[in-house]
C-alpha atoms as a PDB file:
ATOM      1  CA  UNK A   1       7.312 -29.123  14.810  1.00  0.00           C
ATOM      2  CA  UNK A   2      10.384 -29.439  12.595  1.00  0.00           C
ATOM      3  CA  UNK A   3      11.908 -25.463  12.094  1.00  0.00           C
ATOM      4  CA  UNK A   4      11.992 -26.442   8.589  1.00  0.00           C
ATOM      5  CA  UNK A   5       8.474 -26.987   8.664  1.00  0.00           C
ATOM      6  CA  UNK A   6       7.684 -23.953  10.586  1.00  0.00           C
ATOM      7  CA  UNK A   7       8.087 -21.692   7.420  1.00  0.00           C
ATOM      8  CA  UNK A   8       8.730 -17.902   7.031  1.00  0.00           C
ATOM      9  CA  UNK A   9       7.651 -14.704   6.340  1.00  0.00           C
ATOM     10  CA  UNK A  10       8.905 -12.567   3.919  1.00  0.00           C
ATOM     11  CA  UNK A  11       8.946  -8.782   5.266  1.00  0.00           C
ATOM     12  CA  UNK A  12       8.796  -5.813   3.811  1.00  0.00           C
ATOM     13  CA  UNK A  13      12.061  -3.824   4.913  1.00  0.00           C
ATOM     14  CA  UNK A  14      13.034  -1.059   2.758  1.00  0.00           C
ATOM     15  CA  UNK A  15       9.698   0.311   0.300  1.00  0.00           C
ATOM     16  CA  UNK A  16      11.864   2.834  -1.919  1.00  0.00           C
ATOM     17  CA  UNK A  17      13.968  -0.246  -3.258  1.00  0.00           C
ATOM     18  CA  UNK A  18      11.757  -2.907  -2.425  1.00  0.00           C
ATOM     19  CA  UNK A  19      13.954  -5.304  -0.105  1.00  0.00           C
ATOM     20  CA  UNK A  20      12.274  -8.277   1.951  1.00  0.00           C
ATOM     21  CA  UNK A  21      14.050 -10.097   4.488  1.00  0.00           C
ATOM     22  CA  UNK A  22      13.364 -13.842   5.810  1.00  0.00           C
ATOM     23  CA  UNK A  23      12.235 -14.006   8.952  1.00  0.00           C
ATOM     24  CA  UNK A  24      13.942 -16.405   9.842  1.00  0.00           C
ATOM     25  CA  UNK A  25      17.403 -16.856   8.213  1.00  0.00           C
ATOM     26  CA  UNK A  26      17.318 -12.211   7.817  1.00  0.00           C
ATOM     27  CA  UNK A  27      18.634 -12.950   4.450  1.00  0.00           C
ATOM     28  CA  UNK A  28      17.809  -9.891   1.960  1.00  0.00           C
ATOM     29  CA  UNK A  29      15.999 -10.050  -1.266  1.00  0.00           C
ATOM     30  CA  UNK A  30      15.669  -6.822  -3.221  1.00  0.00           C
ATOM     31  CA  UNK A  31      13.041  -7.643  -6.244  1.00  0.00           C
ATOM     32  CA  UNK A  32      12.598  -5.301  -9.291  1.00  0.00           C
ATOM     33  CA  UNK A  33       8.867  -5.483  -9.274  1.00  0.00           C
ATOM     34  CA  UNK A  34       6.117  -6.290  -7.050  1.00  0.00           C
ATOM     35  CA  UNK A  35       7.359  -8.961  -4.461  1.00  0.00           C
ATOM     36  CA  UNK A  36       7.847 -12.883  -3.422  1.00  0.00           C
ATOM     37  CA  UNK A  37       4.321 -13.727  -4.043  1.00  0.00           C
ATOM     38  CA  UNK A  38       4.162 -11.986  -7.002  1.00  0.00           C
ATOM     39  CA  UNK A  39       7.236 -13.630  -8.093  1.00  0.00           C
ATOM     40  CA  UNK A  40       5.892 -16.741  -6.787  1.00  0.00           C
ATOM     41  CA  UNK A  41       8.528 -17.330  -4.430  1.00  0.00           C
ATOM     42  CA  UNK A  42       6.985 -19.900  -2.172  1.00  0.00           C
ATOM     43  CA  UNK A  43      10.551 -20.991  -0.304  1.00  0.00           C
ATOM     44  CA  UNK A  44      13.615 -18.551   1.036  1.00  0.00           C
ATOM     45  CA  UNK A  45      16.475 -19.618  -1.421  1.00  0.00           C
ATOM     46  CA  UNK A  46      18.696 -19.357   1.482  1.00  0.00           C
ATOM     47  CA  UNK A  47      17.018 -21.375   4.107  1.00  0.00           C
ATOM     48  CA  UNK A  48      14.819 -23.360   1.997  1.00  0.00           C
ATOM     49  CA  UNK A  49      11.861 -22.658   4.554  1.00  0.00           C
ATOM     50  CA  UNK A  50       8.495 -22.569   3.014  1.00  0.00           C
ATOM     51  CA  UNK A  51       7.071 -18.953   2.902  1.00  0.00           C
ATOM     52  CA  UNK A  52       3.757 -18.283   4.425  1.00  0.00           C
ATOM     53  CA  UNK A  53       1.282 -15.900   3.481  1.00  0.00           C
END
């Protein structure tokens, strides 16, 4: 399977200010509300993998 193709998740790493980080490329994302689905983030904007749920 192409790593590409493989996706990512997006985890939860710091609640009080609401940072995820890629599983895969550990790139940070802090939102401002509610997270990447929410947002409907469904790649990493670093990596470009597809995010699963």
């Amino acid at each position: 399977m192409d790593e590409q193709e493989s996706g990512c998740v997006m985890e939860l790493v710091d609640d009080e200010h609401n940072v995820y980080q890629c599983s895969r490329c550990r790139e940070l994302w802090q939102f401002e509300a509610d997270g990447p689905e929410e947002n409907s983030w469904q790649f990493c904007p670093a990596c470009g993998r597809g995010i699963r749920r």
